[in-house]
PDB file of N, CA and C in Angstrom:
ATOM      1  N   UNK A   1     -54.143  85.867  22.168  1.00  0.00           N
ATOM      2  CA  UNK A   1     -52.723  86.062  22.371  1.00  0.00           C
ATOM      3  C   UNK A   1     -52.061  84.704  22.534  1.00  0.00           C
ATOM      4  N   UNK A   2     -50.784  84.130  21.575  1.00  0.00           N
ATOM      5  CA  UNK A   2     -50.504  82.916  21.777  1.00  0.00           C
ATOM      6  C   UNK A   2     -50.078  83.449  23.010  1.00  0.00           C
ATOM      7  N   UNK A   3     -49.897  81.781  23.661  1.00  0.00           N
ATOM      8  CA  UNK A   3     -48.898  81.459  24.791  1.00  0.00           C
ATOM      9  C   UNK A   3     -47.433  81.193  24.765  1.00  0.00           C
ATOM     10  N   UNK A   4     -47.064  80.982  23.457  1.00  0.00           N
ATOM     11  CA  UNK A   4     -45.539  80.655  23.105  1.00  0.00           C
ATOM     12  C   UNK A   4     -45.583  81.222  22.360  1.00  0.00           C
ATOM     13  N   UNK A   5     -44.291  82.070  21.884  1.00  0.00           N
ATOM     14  CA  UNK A   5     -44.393  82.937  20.976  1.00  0.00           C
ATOM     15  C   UNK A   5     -43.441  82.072  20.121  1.00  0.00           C
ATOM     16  N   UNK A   6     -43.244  82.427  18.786  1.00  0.00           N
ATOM     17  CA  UNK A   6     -42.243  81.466  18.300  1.00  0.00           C
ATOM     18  C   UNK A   6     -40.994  83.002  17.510  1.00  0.00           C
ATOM     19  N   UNK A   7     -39.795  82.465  17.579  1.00  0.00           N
ATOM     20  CA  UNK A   7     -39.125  83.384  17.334  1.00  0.00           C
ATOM     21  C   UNK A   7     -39.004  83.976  16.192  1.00  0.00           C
ATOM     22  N   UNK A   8     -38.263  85.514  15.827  1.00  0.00           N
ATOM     23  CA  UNK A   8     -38.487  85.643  14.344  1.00  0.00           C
ATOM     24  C   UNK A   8     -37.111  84.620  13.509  1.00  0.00           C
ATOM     25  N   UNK A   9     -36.112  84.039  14.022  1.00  0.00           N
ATOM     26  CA  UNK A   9     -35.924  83.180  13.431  1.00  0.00           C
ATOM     27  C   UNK A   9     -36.465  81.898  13.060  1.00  0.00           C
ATOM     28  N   UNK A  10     -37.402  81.820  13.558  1.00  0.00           N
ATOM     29  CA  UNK A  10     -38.735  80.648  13.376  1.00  0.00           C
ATOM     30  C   UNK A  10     -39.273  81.005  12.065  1.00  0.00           C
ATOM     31  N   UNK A  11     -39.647  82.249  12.182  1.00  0.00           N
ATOM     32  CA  UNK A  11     -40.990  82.684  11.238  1.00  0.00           C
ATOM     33  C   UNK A  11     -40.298  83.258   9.942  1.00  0.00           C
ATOM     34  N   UNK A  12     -39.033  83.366   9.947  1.00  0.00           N
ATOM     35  CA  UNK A  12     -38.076  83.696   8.750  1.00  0.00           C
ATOM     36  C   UNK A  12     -37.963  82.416   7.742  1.00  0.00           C
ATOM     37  N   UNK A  13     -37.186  81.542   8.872  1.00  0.00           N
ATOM     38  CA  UNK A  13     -37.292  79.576   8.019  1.00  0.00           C
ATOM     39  C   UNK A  13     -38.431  79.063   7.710  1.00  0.00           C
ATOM     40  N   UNK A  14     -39.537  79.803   8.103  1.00  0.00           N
ATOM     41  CA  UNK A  14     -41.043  79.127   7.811  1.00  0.00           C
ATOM     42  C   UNK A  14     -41.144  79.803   6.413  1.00  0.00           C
ATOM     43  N   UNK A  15     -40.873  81.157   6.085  1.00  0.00           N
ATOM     44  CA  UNK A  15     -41.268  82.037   5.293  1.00  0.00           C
ATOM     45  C   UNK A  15     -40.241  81.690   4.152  1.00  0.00           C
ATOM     46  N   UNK A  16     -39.052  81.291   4.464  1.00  0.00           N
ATOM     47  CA  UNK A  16     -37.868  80.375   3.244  1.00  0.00           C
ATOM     48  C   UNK A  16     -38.500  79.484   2.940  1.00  0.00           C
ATOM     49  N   UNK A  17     -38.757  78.462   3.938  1.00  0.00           N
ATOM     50  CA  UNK A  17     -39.857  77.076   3.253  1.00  0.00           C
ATOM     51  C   UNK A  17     -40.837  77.637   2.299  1.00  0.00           C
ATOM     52  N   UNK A  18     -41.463  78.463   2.628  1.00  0.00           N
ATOM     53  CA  UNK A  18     -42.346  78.920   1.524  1.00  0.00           C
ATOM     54  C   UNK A  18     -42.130  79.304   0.383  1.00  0.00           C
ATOM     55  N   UNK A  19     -40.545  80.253   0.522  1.00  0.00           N
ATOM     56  CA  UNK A  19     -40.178  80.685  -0.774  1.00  0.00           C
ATOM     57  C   UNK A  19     -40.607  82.243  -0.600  1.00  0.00           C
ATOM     58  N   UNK A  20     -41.253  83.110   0.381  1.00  0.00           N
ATOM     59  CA  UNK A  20     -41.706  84.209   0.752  1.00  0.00           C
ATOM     60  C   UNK A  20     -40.415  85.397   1.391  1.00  0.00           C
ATOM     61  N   UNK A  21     -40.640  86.512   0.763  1.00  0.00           N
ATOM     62  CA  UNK A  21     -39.953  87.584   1.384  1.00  0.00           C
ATOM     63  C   UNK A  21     -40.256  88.201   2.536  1.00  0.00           C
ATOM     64  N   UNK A  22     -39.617  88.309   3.548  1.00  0.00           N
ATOM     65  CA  UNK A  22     -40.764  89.369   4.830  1.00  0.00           C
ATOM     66  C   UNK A  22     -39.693  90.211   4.638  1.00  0.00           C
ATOM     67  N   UNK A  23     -40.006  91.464   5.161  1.00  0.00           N
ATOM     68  CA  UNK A  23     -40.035  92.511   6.066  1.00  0.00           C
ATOM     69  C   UNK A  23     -39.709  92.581   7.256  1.00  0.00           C
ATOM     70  N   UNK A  24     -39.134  93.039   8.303  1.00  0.00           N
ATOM     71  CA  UNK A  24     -38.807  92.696   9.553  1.00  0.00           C
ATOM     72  C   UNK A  24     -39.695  93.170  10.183  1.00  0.00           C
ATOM     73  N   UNK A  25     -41.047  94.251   9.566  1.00  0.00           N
ATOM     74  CA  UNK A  25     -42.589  94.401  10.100  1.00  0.00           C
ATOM     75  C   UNK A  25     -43.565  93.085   9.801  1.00  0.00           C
ATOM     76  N   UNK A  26     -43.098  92.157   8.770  1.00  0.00           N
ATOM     77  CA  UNK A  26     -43.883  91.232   8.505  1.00  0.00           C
ATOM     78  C   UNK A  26     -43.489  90.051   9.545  1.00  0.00           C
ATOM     79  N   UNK A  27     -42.289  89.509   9.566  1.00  0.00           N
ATOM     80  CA  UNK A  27     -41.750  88.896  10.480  1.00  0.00           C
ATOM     81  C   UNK A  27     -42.278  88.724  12.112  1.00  0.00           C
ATOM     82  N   UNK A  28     -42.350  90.417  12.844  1.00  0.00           N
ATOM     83  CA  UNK A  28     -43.295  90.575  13.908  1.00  0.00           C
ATOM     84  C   UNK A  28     -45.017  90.298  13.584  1.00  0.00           C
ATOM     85  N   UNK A  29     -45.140  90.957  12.665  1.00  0.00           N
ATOM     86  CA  UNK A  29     -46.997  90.565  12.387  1.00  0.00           C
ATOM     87  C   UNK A  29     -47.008  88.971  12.711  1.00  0.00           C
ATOM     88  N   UNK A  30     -46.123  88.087  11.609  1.00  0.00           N
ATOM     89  CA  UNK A  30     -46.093  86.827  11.337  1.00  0.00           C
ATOM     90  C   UNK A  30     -46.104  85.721  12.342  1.00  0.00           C
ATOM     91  N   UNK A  31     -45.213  86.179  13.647  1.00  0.00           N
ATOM     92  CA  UNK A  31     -44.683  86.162  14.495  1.00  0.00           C
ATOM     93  C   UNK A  31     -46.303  85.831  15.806  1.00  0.00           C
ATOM     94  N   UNK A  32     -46.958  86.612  16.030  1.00  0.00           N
ATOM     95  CA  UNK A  32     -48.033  86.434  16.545  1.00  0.00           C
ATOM     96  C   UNK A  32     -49.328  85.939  15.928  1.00  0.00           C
ATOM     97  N   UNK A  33     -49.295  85.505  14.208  1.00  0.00           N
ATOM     98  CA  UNK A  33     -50.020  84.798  13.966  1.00  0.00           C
ATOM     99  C   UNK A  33     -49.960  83.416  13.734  1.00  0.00           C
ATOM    100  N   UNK A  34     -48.779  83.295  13.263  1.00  0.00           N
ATOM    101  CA  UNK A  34     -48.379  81.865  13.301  1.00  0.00           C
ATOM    102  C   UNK A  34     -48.330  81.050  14.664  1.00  0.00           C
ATOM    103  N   UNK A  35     -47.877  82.178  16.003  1.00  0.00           N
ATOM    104  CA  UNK A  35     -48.035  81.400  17.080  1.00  0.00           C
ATOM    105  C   UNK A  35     -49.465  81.454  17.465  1.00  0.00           C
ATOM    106  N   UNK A  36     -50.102  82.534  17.425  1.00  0.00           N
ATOM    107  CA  UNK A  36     -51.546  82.011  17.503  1.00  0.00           C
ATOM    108  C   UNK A  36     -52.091  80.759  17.122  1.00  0.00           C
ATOM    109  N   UNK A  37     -51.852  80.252  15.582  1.00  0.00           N
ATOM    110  CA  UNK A  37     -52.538  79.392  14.808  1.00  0.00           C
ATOM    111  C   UNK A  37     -52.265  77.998  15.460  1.00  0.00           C
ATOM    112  N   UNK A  38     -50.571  78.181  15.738  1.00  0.00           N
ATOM    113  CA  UNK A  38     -49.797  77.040  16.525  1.00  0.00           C
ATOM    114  C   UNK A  38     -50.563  76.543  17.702  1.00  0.00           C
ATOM    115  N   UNK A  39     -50.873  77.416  18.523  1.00  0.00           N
ATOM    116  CA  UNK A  39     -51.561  77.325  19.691  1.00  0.00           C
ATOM    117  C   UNK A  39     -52.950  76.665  19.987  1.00  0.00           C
ATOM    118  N   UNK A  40     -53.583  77.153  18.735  1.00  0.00           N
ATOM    119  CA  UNK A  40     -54.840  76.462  18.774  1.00  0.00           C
ATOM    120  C   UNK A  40     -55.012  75.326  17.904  1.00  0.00           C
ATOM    121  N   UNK A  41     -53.641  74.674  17.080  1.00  0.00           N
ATOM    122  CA  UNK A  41     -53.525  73.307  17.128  1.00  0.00           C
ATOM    123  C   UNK A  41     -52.907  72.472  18.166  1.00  0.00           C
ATOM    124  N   UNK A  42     -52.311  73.029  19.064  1.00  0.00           N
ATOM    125  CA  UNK A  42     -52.433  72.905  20.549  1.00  0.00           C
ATOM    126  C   UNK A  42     -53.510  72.401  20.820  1.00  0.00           C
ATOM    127  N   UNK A  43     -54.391  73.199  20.942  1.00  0.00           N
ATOM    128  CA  UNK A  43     -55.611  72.801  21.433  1.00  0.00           C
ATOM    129  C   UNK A  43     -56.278  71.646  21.023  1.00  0.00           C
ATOM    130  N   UNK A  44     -56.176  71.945  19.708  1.00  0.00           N
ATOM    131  CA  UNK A  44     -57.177  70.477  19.151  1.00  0.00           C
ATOM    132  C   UNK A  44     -56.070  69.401  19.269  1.00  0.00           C
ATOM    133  N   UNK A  45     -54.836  69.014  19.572  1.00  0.00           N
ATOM    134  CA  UNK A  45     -54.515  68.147  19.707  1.00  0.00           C
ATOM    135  C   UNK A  45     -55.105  67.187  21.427  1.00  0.00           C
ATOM    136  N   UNK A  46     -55.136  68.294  22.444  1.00  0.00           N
ATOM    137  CA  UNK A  46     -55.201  68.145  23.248  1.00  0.00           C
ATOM    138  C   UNK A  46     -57.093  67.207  23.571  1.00  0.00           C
ATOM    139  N   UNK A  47     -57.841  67.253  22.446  1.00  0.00           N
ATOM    140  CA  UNK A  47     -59.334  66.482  22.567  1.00  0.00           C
ATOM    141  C   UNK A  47     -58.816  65.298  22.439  1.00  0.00           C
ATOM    142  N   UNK A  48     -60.270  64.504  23.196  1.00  0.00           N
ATOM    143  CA  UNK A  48     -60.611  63.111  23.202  1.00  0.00           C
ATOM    144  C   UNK A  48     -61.206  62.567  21.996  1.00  0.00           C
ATOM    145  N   UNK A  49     -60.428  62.425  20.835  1.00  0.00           N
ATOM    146  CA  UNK A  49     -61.310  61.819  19.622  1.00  0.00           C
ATOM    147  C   UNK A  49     -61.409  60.382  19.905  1.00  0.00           C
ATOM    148  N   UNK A  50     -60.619  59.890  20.790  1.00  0.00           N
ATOM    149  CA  UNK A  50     -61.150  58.252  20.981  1.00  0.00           C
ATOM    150  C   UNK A  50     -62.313  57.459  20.871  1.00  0.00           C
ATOM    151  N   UNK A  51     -63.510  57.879  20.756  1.00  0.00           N
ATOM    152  CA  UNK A  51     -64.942  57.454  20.860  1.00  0.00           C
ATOM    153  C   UNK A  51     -65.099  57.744  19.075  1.00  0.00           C
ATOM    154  N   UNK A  52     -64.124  58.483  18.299  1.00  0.00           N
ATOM    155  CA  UNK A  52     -64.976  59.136  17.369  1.00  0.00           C
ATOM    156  C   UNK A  52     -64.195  57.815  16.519  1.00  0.00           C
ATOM    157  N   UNK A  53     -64.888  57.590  15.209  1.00  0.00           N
ATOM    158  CA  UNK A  53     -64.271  56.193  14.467  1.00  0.00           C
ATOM    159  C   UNK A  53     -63.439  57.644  13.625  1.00  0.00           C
ATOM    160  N   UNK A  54     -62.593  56.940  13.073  1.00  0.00           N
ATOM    161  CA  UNK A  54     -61.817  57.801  12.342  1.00  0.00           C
ATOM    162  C   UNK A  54     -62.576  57.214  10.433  1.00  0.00           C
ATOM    163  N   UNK A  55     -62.553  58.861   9.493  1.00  0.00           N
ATOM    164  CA  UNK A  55     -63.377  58.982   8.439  1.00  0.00           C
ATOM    165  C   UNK A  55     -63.111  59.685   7.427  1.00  0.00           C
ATOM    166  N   UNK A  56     -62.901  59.644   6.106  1.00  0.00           N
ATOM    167  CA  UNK A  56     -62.530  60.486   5.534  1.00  0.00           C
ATOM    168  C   UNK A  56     -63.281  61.513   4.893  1.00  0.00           C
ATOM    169  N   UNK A  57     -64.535  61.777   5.000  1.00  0.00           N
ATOM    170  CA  UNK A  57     -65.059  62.824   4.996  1.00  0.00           C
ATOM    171  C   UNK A  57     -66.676  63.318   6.087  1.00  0.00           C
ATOM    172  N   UNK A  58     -66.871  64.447   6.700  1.00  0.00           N
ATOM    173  CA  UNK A  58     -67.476  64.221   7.783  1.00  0.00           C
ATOM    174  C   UNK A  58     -69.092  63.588   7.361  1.00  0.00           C
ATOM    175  N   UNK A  59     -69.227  64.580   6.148  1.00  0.00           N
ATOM    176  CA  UNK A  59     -70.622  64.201   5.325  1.00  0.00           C
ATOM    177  C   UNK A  59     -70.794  62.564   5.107  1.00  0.00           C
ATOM    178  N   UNK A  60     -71.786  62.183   5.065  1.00  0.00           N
ATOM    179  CA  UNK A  60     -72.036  60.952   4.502  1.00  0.00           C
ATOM    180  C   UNK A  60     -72.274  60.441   3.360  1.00  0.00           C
ATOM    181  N   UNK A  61     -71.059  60.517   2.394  1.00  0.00           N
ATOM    182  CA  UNK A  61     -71.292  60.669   1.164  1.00  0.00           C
ATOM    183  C   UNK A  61     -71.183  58.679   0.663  1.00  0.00           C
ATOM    184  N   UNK A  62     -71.627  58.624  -0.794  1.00  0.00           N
ATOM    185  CA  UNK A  62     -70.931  57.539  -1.402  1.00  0.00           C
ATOM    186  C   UNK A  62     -70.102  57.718  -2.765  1.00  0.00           C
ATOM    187  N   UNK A  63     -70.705  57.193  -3.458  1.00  0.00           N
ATOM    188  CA  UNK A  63     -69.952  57.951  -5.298  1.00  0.00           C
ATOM    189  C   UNK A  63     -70.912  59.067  -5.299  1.00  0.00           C
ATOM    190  N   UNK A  64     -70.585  59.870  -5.863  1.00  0.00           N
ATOM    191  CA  UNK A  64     -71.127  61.208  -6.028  1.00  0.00           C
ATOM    192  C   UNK A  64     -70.654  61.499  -7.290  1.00  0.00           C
ATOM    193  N   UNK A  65     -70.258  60.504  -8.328  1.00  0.00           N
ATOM    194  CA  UNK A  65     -69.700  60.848  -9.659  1.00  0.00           C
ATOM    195  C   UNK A  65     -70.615  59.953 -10.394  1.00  0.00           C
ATOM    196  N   UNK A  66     -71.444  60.674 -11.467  1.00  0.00           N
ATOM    197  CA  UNK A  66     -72.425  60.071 -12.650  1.00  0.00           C
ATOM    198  C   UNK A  66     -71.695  59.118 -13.222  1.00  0.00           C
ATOM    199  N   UNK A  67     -72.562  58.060 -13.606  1.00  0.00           N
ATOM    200  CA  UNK A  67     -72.374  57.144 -14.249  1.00  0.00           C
ATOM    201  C   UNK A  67     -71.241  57.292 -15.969  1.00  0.00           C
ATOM    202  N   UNK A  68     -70.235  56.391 -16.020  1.00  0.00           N
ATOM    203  CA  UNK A  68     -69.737  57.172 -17.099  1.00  0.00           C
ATOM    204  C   UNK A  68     -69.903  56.182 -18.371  1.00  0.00           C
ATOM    205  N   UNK A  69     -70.627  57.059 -19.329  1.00  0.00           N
ATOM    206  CA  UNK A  69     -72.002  56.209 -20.368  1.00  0.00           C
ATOM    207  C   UNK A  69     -71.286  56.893 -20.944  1.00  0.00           C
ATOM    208  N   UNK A  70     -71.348  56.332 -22.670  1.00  0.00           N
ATOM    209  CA  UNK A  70     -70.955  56.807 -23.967  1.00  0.00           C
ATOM    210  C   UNK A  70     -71.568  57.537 -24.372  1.00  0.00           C
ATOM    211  N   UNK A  71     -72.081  58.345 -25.061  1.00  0.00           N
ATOM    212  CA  UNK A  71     -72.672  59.142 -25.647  1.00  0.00           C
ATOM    213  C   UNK A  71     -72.555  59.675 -26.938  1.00  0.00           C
ATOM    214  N   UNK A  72     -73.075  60.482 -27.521  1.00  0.00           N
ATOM    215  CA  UNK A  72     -73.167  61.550 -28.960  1.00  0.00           C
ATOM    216  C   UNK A  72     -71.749  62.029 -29.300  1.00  0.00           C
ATOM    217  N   UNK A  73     -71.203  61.556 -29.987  1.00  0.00           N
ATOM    218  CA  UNK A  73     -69.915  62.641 -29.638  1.00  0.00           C
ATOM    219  C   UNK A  73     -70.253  64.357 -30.922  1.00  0.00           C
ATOM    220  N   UNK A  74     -69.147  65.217 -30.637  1.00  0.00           N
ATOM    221  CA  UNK A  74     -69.724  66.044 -31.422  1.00  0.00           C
ATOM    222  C   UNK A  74     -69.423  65.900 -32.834  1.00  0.00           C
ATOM    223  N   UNK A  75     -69.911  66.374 -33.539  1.00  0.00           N
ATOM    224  CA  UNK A  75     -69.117  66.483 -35.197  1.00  0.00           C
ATOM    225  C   UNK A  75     -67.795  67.160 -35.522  1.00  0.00           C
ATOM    226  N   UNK A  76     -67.054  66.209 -35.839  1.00  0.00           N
ATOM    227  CA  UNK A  76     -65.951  66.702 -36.436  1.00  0.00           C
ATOM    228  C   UNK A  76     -65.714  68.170 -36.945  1.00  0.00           C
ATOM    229  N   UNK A  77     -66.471  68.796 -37.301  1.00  0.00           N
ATOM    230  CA  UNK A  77     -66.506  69.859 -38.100  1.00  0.00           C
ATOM    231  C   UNK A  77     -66.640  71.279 -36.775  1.00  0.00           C
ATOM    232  N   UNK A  78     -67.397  70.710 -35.689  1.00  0.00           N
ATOM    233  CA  UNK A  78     -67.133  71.667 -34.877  1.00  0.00           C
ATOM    234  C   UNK A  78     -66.099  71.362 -34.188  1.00  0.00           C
ATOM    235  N   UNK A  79     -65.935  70.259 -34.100  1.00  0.00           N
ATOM    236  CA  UNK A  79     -64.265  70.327 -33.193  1.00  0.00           C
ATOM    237  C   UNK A  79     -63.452  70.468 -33.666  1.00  0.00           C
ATOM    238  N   UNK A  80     -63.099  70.960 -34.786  1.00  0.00           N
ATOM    239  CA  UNK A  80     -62.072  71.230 -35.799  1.00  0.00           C
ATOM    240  C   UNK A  80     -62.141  73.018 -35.794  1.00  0.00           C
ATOM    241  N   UNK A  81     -63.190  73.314 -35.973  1.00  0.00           N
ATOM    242  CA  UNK A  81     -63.984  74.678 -35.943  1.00  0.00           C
ATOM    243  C   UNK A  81     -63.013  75.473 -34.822  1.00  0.00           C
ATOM    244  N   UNK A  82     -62.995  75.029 -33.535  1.00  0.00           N
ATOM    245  CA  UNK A  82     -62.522  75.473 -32.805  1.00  0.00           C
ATOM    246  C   UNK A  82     -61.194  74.820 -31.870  1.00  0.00           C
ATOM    247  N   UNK A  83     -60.584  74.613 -33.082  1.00  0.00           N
ATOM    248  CA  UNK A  83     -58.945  74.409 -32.686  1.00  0.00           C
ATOM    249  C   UNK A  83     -58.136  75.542 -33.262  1.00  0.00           C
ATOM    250  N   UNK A  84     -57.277  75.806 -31.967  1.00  0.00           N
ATOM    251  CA  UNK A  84     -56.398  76.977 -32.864  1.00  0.00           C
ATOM    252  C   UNK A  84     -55.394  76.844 -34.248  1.00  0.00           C
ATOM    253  N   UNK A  85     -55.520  76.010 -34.656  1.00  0.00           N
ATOM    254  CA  UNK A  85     -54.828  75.413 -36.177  1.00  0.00           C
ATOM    255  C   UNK A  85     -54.788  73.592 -36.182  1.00  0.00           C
ATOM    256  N   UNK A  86     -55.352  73.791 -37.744  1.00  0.00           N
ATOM    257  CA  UNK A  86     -55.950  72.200 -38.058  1.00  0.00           C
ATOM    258  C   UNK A  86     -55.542  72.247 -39.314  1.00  0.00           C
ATOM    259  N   UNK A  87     -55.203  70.673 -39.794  1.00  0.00           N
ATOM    260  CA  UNK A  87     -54.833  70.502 -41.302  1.00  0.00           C
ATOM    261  C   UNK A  87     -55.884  69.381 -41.367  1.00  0.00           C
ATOM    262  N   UNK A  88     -56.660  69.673 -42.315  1.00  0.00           N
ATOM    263  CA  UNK A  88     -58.194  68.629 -42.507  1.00  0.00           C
ATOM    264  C   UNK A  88     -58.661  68.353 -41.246  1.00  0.00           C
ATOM    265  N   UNK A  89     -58.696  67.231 -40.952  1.00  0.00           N
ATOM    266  CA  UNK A  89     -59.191  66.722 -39.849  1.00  0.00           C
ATOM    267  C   UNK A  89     -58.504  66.233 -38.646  1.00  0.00           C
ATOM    268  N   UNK A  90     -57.468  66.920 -38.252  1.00  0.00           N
ATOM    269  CA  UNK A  90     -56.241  67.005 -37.642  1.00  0.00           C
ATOM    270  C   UNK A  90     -56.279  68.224 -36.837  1.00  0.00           C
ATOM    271  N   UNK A  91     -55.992  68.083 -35.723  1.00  0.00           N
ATOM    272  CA  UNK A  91     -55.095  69.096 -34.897  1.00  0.00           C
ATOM    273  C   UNK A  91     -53.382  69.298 -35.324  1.00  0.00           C
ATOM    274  N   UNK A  92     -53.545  70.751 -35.237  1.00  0.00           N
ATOM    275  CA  UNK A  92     -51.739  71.035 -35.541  1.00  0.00           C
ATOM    276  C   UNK A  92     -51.583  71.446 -34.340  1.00  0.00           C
ATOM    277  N   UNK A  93     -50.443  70.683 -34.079  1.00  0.00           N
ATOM    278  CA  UNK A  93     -49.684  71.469 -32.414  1.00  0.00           C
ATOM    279  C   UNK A  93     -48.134  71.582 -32.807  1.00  0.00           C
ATOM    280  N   UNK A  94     -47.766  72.610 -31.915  1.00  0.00           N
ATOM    281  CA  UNK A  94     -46.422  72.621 -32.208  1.00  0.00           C
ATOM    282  C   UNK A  94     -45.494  71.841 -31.770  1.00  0.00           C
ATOM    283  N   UNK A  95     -44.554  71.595 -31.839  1.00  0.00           N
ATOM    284  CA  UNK A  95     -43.580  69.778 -31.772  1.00  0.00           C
ATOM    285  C   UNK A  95     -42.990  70.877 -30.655  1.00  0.00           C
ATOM    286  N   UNK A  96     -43.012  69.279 -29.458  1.00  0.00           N
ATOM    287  CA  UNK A  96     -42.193  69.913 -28.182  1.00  0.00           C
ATOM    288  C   UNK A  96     -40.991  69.782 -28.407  1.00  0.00           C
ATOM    289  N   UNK A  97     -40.565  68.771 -29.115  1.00  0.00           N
ATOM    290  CA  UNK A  97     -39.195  68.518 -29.375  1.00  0.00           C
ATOM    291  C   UNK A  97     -38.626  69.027 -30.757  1.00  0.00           C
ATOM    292  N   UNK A  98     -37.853  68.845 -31.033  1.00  0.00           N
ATOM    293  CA  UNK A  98     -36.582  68.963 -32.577  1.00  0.00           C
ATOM    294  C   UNK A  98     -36.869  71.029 -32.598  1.00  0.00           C
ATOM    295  N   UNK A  99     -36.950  71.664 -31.881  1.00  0.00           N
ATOM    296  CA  UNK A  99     -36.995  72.793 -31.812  1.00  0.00           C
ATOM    297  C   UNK A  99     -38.523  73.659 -32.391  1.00  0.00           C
ATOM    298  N   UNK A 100     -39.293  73.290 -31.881  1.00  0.00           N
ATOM    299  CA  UNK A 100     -40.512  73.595 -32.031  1.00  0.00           C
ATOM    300  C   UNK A 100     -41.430  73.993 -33.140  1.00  0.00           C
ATOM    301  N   UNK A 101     -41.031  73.775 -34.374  1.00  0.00           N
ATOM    302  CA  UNK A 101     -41.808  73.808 -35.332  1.00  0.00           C
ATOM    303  C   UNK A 101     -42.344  72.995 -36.348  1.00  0.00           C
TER     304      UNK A 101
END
């Protein structure tokens, strides 16, 4: 159960920021979850992270992305194969501009 409740004009302007419709049943639902959620960032504001170094991820990662090597490329003939329209060895796309064709 939060400790502060936040009002349904709170949870209406939260739900505009979003771009969301409520309900004036959603509004009350909304109403005790949002202050819930509020509350228990309450909480975690309220710890001692001072000892902790600050990190951007908790894992101990480094690059985790493969080496980026050249390779085989495929044959023309299948990448052509599977374009939705090609003139020889060309992709056809439709022109974004001068009215699309």
């Amino acid at each position: 159960m939060a400790e502060t409740l936040l009002s349904a004009e709170d949870v209406r302007a939260i739900a505009d920021l979003a771009r969301l419709e409520l309900s004036e049943a959603d509004v009350g639902a909304y109403q005790q979850q949002l202050s819930d959620v509020l509350d228990y960032f309450q909480k975690l504001q309220e710890l001692d992270t001072s000892h902790i170094d600050p990190m951007a991820s908790a894992l101990p990662l480094s690059n985790v992305m493969r080496a980026d090597e050249a390779g085989p490329a495929l044959p023309l003939d299948e990448v052509i194969a599977n374009a939705p329209d090609s003139d020889g060895e060309q992709f056809r796309v439709r022109a974004v501009l001068d009215g699309g064709e």
